[in-house]
Protein backbone atom coordinates (compact mmCIF):
# COMPACT_ATOMS: atom_id res chain seq x y z
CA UNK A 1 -58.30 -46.79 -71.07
CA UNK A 2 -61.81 -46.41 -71.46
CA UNK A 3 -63.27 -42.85 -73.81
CA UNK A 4 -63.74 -40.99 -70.94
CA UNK A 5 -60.87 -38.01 -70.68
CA UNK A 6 -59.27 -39.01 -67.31
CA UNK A 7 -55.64 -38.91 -66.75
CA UNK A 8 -54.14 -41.86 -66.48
CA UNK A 9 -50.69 -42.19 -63.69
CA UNK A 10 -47.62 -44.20 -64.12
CA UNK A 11 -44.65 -44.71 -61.53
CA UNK A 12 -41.29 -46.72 -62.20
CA UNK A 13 -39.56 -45.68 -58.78
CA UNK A 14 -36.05 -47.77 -58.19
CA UNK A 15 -34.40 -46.58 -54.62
CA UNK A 16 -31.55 -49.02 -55.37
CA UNK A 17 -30.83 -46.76 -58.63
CA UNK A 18 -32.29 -43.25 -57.39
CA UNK A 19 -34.84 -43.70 -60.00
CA UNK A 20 -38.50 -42.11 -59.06
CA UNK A 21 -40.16 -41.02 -62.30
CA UNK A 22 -43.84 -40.48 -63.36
CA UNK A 23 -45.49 -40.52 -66.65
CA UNK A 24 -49.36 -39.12 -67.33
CA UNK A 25 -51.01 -39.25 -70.54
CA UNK A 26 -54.20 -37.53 -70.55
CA UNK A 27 -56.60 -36.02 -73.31
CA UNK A 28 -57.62 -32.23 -73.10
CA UNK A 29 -59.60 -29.77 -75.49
CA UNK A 30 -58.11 -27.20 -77.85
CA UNK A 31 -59.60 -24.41 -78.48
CA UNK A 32 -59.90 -25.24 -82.62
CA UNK A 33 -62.27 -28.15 -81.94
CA UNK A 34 -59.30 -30.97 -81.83
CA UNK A 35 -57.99 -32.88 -79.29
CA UNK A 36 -54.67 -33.13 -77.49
CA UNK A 37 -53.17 -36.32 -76.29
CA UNK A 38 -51.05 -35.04 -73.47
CA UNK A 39 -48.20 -36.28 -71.96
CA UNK A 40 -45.96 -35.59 -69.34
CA UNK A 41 -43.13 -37.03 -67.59
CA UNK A 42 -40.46 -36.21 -65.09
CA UNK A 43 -39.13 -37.08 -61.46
CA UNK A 44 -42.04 -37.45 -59.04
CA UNK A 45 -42.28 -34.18 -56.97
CA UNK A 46 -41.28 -32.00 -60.05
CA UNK A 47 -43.40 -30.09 -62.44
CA UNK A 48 -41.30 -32.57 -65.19
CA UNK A 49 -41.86 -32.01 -69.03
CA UNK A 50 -44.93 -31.74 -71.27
CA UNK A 51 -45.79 -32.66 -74.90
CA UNK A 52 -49.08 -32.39 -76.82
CA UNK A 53 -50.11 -34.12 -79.89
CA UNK A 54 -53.17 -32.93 -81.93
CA UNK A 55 -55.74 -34.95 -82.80
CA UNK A 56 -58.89 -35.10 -85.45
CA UNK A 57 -60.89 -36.96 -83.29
CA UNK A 58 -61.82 -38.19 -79.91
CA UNK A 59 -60.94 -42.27 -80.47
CA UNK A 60 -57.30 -40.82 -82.30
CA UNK A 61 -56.42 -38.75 -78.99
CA UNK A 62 -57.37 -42.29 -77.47
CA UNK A 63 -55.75 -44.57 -79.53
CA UNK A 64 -52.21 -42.16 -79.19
CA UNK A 65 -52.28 -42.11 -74.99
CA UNK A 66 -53.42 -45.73 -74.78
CA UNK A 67 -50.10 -46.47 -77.11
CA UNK A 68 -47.79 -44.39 -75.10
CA UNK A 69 -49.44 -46.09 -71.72
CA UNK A 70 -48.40 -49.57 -72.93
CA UNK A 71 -44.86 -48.57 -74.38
CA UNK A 72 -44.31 -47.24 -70.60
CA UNK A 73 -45.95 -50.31 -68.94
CA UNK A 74 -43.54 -52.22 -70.98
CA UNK A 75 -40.80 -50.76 -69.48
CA UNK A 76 -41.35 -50.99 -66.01
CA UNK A 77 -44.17 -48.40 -65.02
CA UNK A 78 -46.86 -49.17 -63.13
CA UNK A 79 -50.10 -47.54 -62.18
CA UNK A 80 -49.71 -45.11 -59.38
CA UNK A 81 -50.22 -47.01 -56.09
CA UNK A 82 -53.76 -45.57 -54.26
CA UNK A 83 -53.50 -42.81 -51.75
């Protein structure tokens, strides 16, 4: 993932097991001057959970999403399909 602050869309959907599941990871403002890597996961058509991770620094808040992207991709996700 590039610098820019875009959210970035997994799926790892399964009908044989029942599994549909998203994952986002996506970096957002704070109002101290820090970042926050989100993430967020859940079943796909659910609000699902959150977690936020401060960062010092632009290329940190980077560095955390861009690891949690490739963990997922490693186990099975896959960017969400176009609309």
């Amino acid at each position: 993932m590039s610098t820019d602050t875009g959210e970035t869309v997994l799926h790892r959907c399964d009908p044989a097991r029942n599994m549909f599941r998203f994952y986002s990871v996506a970096i957002e403002p704070d109002l101290f001057g820090q970042f926050l890597a989100v993430r967020r996961w859940g079943r796909i058509g659910t609000s699902g959970r959150s977690l936020a991770t401060a960062c010092r620094s632009l290329q940190d808040a980077v560095d955390v999403i861009e690891h949690h992207a490739l963990c997922k991709r490693r186990r099975g996700y896959v960017d969400r399909p176009a609309k």
